[in-house]
Protein backbone atom coordinates (compact mmCIF):
# COMPACT_ATOMS: atom_id res chain seq x y z
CA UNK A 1 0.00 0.00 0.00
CA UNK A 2 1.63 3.31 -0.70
CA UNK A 3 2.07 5.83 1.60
CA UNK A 4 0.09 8.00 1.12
CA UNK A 5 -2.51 6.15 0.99
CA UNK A 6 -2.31 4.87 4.29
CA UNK A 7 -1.78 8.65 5.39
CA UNK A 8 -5.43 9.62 4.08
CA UNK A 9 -6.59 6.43 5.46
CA UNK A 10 -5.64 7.75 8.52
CA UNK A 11 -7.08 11.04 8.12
CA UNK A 12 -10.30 9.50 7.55
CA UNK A 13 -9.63 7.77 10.76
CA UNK A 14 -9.02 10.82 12.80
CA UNK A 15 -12.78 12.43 11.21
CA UNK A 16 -14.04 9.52 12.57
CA UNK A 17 -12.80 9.12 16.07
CA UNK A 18 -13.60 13.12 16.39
CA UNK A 19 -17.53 12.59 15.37
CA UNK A 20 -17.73 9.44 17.89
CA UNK A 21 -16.81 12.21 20.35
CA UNK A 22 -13.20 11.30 20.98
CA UNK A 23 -11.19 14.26 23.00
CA UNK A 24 -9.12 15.97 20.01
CA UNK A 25 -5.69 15.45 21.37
CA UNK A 26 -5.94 12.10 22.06
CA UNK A 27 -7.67 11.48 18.42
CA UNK A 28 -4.55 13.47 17.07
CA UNK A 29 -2.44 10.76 19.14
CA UNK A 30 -4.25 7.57 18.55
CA UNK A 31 -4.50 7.93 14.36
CA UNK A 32 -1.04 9.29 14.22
CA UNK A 33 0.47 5.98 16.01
CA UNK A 34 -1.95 4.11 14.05
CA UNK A 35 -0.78 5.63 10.70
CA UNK A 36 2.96 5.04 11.53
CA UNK A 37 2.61 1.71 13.22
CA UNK A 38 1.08 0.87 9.81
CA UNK A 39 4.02 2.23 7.54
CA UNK A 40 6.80 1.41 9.74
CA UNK A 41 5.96 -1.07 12.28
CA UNK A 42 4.44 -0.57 15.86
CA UNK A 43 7.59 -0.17 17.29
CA UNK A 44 8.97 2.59 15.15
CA UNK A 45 5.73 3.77 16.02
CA UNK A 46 5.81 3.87 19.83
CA UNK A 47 9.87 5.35 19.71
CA UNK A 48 8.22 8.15 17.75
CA UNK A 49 5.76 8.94 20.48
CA UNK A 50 8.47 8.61 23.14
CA UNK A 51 10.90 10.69 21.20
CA UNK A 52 8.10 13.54 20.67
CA UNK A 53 7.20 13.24 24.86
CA UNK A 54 10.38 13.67 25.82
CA UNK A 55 11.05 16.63 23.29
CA UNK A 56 7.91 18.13 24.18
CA UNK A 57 8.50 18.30 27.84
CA UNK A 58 11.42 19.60 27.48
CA UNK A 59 10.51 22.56 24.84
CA UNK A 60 11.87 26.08 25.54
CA UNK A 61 8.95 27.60 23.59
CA UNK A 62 6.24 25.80 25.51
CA UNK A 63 6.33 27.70 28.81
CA UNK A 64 4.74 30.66 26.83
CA UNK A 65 1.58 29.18 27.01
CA UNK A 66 1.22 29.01 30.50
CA UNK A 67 2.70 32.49 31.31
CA UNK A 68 0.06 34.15 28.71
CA UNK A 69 -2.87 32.63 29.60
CA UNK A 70 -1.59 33.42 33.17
CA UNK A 71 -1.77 36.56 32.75
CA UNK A 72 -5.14 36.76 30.84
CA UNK A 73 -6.57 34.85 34.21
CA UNK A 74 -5.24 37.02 36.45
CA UNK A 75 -6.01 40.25 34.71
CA UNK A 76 -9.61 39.34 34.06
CA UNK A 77 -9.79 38.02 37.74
CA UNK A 78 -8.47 41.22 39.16
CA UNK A 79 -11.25 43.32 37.22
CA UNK A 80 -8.83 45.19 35.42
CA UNK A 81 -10.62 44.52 31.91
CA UNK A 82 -13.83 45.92 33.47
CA UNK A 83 -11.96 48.63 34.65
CA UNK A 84 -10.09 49.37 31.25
CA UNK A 85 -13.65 49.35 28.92
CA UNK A 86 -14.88 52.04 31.53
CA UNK A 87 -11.74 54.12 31.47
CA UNK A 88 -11.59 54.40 27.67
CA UNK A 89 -14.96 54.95 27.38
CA UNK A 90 -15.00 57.79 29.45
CA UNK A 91 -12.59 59.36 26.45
CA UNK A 92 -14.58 58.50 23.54
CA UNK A 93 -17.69 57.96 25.01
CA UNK A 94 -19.07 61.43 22.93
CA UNK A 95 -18.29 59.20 19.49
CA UNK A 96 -21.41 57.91 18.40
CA UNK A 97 -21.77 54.24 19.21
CA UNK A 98 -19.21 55.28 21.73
CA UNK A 99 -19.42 52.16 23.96
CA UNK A 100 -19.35 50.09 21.70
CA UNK A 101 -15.86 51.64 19.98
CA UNK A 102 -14.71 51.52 23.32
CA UNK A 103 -15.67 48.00 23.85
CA UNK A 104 -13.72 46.92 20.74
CA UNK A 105 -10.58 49.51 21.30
CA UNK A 106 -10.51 47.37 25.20
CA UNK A 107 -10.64 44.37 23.34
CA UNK A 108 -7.37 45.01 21.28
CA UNK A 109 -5.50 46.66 24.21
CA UNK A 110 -7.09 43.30 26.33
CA UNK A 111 -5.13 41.24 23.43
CA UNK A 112 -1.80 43.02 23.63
CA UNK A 113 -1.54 41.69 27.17
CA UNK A 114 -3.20 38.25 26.64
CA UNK A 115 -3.85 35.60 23.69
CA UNK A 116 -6.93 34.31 26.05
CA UNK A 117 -10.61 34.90 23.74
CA UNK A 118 -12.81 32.99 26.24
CA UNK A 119 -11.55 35.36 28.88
CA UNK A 120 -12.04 38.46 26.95
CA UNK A 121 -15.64 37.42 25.83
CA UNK A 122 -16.47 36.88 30.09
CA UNK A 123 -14.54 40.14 30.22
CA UNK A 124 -16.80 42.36 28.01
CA UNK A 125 -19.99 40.31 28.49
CA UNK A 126 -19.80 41.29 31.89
CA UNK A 127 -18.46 44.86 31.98
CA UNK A 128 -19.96 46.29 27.88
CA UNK A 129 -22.98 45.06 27.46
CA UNK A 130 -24.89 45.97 30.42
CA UNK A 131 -23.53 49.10 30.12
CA UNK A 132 -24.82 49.91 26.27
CA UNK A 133 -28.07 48.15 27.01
CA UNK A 134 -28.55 50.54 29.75
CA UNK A 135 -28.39 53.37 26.93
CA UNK A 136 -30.17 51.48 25.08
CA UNK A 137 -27.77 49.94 22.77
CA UNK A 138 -29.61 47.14 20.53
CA UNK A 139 -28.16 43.55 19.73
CA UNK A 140 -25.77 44.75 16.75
CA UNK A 141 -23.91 47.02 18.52
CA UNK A 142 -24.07 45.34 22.49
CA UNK A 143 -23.88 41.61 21.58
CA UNK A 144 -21.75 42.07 18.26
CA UNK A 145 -19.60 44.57 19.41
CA UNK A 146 -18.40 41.96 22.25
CA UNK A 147 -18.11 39.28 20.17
CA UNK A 148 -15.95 41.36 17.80
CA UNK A 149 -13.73 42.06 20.17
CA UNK A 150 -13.00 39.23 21.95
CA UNK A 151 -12.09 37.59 18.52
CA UNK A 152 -8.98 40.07 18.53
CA UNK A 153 -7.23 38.31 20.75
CA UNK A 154 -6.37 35.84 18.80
CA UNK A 155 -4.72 38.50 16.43
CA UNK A 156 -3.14 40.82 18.11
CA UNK A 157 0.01 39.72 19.14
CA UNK A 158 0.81 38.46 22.07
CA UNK A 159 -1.33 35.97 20.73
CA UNK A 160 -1.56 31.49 21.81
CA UNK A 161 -2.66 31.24 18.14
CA UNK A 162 0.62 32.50 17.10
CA UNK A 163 2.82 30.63 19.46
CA UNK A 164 1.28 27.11 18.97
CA UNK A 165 1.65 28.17 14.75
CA UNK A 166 4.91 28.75 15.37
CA UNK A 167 5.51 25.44 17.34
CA UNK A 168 3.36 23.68 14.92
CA UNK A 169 5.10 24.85 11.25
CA UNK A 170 8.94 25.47 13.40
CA UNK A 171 8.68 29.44 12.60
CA UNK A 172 10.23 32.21 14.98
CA UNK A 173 7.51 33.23 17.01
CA UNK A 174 8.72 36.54 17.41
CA UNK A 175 8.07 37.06 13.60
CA UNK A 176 5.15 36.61 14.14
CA UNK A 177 4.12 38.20 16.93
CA UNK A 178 5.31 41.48 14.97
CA UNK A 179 3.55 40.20 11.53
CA UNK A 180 0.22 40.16 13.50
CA UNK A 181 0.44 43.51 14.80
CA UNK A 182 -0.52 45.82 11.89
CA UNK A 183 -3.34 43.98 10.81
CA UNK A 184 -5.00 43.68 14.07
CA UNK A 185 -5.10 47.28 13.86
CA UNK A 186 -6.27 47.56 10.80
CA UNK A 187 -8.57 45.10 11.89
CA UNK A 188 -9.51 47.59 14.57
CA UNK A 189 -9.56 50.20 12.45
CA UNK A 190 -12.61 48.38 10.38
CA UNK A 191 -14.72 47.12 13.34
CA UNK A 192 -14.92 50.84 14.50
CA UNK A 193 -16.14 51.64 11.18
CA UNK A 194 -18.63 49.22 11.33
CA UNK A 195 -19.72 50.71 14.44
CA UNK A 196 -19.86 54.44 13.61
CA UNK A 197 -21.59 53.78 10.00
CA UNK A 198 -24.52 51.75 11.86
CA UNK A 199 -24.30 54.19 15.01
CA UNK A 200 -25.10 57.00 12.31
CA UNK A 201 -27.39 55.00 10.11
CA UNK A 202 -29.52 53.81 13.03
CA UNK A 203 -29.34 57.29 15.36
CA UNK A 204 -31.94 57.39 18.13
CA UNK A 205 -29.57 56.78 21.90
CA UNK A 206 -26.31 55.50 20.41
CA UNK A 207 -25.78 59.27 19.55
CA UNK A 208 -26.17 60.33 23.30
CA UNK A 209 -22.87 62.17 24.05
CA UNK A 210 -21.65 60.72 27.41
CA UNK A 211 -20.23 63.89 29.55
CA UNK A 212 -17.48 62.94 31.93
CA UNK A 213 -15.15 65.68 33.82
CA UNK A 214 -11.49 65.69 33.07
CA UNK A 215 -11.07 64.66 37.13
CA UNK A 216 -12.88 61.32 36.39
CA UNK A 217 -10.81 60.71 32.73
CA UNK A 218 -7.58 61.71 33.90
CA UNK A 219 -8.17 59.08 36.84
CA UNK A 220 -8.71 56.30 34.24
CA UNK A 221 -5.71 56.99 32.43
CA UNK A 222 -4.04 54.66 35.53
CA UNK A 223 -5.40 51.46 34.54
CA UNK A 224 -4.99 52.46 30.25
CA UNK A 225 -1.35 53.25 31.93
CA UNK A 226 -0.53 49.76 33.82
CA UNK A 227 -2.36 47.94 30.42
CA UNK A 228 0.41 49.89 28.09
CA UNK A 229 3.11 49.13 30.08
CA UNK A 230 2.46 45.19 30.15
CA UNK A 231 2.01 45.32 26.31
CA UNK A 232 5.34 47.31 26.20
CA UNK A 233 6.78 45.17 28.33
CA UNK A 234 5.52 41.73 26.29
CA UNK A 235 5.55 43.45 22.63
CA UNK A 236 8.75 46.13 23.34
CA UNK A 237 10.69 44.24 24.50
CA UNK A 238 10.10 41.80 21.47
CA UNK A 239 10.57 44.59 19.12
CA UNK A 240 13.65 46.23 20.31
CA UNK A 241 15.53 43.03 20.60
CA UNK A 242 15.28 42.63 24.71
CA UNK A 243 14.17 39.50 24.97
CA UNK A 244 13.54 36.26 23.18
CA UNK A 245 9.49 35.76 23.09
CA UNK A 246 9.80 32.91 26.00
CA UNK A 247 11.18 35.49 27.92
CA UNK A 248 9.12 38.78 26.98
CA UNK A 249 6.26 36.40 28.34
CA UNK A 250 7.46 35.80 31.55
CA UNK A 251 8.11 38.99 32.20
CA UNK A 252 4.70 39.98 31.27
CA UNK A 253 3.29 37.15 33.41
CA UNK A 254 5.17 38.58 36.42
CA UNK A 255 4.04 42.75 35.04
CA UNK A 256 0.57 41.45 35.93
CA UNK A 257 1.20 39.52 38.61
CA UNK A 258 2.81 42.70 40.32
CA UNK A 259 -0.37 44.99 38.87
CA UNK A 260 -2.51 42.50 40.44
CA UNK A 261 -0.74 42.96 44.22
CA UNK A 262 -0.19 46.92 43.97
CA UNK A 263 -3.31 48.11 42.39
CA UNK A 264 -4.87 46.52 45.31
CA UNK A 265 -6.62 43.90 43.39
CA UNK A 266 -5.39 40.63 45.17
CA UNK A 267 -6.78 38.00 46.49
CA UNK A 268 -6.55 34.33 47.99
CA UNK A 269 -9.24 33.31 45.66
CA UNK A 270 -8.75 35.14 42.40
CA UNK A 271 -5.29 34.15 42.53
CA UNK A 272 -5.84 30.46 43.34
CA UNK A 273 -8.49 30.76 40.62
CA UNK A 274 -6.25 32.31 38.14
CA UNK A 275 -3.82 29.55 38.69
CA UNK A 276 -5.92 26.61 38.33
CA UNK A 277 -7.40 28.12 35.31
CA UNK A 278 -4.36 27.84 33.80
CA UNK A 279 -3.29 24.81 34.39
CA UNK A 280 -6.06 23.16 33.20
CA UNK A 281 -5.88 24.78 30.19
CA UNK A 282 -2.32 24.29 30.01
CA UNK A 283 -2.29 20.78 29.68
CA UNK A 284 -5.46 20.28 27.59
CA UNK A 285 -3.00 22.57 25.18
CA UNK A 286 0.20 20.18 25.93
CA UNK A 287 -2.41 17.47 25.18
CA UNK A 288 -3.07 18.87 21.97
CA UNK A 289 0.50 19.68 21.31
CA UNK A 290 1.76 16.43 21.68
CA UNK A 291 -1.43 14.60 19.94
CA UNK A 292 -0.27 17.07 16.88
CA UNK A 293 3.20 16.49 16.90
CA UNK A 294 2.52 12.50 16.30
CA UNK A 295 -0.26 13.22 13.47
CA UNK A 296 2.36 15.13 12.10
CA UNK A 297 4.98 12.81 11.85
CA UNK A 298 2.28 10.29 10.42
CA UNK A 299 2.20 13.15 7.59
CA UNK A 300 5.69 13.35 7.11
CA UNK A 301 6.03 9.86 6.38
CA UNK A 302 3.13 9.39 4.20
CA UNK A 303 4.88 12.26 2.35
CA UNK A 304 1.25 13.45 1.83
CA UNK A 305 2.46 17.01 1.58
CA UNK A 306 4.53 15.72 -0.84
CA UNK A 307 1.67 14.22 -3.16
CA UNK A 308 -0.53 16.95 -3.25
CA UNK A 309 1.91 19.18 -4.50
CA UNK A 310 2.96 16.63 -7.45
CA UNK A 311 -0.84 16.34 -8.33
CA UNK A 312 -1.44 19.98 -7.68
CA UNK A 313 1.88 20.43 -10.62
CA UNK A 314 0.58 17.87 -12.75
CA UNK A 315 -2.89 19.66 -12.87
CA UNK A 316 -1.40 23.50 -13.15
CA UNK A 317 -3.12 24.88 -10.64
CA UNK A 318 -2.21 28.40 -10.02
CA UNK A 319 -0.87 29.49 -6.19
CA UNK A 320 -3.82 32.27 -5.81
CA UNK A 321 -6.18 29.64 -6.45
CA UNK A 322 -4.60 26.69 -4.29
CA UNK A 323 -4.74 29.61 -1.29
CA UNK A 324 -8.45 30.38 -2.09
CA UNK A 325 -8.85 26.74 -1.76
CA UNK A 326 -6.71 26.28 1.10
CA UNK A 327 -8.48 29.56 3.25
CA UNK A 328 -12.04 27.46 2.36
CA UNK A 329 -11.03 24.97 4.12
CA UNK A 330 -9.92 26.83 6.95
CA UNK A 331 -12.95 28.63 6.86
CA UNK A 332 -15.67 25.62 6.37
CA UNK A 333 -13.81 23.71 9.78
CA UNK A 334 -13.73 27.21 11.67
CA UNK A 335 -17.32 27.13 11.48
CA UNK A 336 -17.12 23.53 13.68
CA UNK A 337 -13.85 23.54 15.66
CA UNK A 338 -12.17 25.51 18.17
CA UNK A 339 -9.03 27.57 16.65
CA UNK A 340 -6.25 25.62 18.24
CA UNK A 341 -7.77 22.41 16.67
CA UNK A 342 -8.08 23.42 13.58
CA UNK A 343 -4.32 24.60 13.33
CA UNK A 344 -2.94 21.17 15.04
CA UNK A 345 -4.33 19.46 12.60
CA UNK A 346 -4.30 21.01 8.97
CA UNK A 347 -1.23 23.63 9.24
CA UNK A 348 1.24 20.57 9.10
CA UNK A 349 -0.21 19.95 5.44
CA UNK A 350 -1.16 23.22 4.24
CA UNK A 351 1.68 25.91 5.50
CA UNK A 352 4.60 24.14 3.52
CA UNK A 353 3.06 23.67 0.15
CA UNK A 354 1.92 27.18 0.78
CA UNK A 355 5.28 28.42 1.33
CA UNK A 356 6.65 26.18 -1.80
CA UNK A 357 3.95 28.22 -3.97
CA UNK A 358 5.87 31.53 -2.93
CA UNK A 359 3.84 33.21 -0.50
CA UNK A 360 5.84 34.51 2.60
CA UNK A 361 5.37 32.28 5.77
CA UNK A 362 4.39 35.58 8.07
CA UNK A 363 1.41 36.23 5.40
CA UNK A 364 0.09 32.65 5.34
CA UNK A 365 0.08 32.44 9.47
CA UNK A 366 -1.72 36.06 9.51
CA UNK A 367 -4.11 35.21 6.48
CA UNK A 368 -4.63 31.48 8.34
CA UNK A 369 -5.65 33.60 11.55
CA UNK A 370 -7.80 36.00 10.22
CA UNK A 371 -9.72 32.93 8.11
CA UNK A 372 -10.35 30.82 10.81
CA UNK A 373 -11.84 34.21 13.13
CA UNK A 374 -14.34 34.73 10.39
CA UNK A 375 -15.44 30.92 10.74
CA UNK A 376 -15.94 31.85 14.63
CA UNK A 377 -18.41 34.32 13.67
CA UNK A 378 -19.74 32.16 10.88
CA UNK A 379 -23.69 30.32 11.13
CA UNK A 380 -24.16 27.88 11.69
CA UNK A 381 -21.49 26.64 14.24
CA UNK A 382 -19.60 29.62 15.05
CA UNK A 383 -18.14 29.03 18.33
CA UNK A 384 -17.91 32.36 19.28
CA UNK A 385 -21.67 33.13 18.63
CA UNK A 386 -22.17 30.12 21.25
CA UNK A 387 -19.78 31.51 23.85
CA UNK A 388 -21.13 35.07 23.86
CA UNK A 389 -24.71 34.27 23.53
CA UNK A 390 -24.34 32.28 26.69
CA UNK A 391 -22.60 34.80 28.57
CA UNK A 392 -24.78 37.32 27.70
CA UNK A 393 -28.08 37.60 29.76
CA UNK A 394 -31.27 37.18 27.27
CA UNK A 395 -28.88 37.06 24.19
CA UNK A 396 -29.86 34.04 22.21
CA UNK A 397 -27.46 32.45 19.26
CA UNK A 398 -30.02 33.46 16.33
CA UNK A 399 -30.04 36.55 17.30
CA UNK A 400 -26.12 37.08 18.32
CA UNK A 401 -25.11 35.58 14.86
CA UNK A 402 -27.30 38.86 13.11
CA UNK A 403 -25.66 40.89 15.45
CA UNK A 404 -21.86 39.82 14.26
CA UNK A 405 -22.94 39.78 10.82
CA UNK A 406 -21.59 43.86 9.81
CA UNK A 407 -18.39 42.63 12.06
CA UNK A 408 -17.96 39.34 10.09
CA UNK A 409 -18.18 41.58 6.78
CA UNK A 410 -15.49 43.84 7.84
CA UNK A 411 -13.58 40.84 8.94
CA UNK A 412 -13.72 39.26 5.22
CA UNK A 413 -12.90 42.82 4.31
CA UNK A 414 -9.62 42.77 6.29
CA UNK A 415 -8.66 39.34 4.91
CA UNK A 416 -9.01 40.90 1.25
CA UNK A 417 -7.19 43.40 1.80
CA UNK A 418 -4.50 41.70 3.86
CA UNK A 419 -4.24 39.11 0.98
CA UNK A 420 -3.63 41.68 -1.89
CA UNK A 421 -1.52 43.84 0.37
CA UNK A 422 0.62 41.75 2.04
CA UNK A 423 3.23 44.31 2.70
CA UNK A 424 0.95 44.82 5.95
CA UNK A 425 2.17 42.05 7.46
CA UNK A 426 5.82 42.46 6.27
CA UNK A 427 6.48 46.18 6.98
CA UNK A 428 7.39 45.89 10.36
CA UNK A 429 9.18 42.59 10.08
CA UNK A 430 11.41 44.59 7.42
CA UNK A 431 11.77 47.42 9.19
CA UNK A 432 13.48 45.67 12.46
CA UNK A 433 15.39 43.11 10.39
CA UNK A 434 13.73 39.94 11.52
């Protein structure tokens, strides 16, 4: 039987063992040993899992992922997200739609300091929206406006999406950390858009000008303050060449950890809270991780990769449309899967014949992002719809994916223009010599 063969077989496998319900990870595990076991024996096959455990473990890059979603926990715990929508809203608050700008504006600051979109979505489901529905905000702008946001923090950078990319396809994190940062602004950029055009088009209370004294601004600029200085910190020191990304995160994981204590914030509880929060996220991740790595190996020795390019040659297809093709199938499975999943298992296949068409590795890991965000806000299986609609009181999913439908638009929007512009993603990459 040829090897590739056996390698689809095995992919058919994995779809399998995911519909009966199987945890991901250990799906990613169980096919991958199967696959190899089948090519090259069952003991070639277990050395391969033992080889990829003890590599894992012992992984430089890995202890990122427990010091950023440590400090999402802890920051979110400590209320300082709550206290960061209300402190830029009190500056833009006059902008019509002005909560919900400043809802999406806290969700990109919220993602320079975290990579966490579960705990921005509790974040802003708890702090935004009961504060636009008080003005009497509708759906569109409360609802959509929080799931918006808490989508960004999977692209600005510090960002887990980018770190377990980077482990997945061996890239330098720190690339890509700085690749993600322009377009999340432009991303930015176009969600506020979204909100002023329907904040116009719809008038009525969204164009009540909010009045706050410059006492009660200037006294939110403390929180906006301690928010910039943990992005400098995790992003600066990145950028100017400090620190390694491993490190940049630790450091950031102890800037909030210190924010926490002297802003007064601590607890027993939170902090306990915080911690076992991360763990357990932590090693579902590792879980995944190490599931991946295996599947991947499976791949390499199928030499699927491999094979689809040679067909792909033989049949002349042309690299824009292989990437349309590949971003549809990114997009289709973000409609089903969680984000991490969906990366572990097709960015093993798809990134390198990518990068053998001639598109630069930063653009297809930003593009990849962006695609899969748009499948979170996508009907009918959106995951973010799910998680905001039941955080939000009285929000139900119908309604929540109408609401995120202008936001999905300008996130399509950003993709285009990210695709035929890809000097977005470079510029800053170039500019730094990475």
């Amino acid at each position: 039987m040829e090897p590739h063969t056996v390698g689809f077989m095995c992919i058919s496998f994995l779809i399998l063992l995911l519909l009966s319900g199987m945890r991901i990870g250990f799906a990613l595990l169980f096919s991958g040993i199967v696959g190899i076991a089948l090519m090259k024996g069952i003991w070639s096959s277990l050395s391969s899992v033992a080889v990829i455990l003890i590599t894992q473990s012992q992984s430089y890059l890995l202890i990122m992922i427990p010091c950023f979603l440590f400090m999402a926990s802890i920051l979110t715990e400590s209320g300082l997200v709550s206290e960061l929508f209300s402190a830029i809203e009190k500056w833009i608050g006059r902008l019509p739609g002005g909560l919900a700008i400043a809802t999406i504006i806290a969700g990109t600051a919220f993602g320079a300091v975290s990579g966490s979109t579960l705990a921005a979505a509790a974040a802003f489901a708890k702090a935004a929206t009961p504060a636009m529905r008080k003005y009497g905000y509708d759906d569109v702008l409360s609802v959509g406006s929080v799931a918006a946001a808490s989508n960004m923090s999977f692209l600005i950078p510090p960002s887990i999406f980018f770190v377990i990319y980077g482990i997945i396809v061996e890239m330098s994190i720190g690339k890509l950390f700085i690749a993600g940062i322009l377009p999340g602004l432009l991303l930015m950029l176009l969600l506020i858009g979204v909100v002023l055009l329907y904040a116009l088009k719809t008038k009525g209370s969204v164009l009540l000008h909010l009045s706050y004294t410059w006492k009660e601004r200037l006294l939110g600029l403390k929180v906006i303050g301690v928010i910039g200085v943990i992005a400098f910190v995790v992003l600066g020191s990145i950028y100017l060449g400090v620190c390694t990304p491993t490190e940049s995160a630790a450091l950031g994981s102890l800037g909030s950890l210190v924010a926490f204590i002297l802003l007064k914030k601590a607890n027993w509880d939170s902090f306990t809270k915080s911690v076992n929060e991360t763990l357990k996220t932590t090693g579902m991740l590792f879980i995944l991780l190490i599931g991946a790595q295996v599947f991947s190996s499976m791949l390499t020795v199928s030499e699927i990769p491999l094979w689809i390019m040679e067909n792909l040659a033989h049949g002349k297809a042309s690299p824009v449309m292989f990437l349309l093709l590949v971003m549809s199938i990114y997009l289709i499975f973000g409609c089903f899967f969680e984000i991490v999943s969906i990366i572990i298992i097709f960015a093993p296949i798809f990134h390198p014949l990518l990068t053998k068409y001639g598109f630069a590795p930063e653009v297809i890991a930003v593009m990849t992002c962006i695609v899969v965000l748009t499948g979170q806000l996508t009907p009918p299986f959106g995951l973010m719809i799910y998680t905001v609609a039941g955080l939000v009181p009285g929000a139900s999913v119908p309604a929540t994916f109408k609401a995120t439908l202008p936001y999905l638009i300008a996130t399509i929007v950003c993709l285009v223009i990210v695709g035929t512009c890809p000097e977005i993603v470079l510029f800053l990459s170039k500019r730094i010599g990475l």
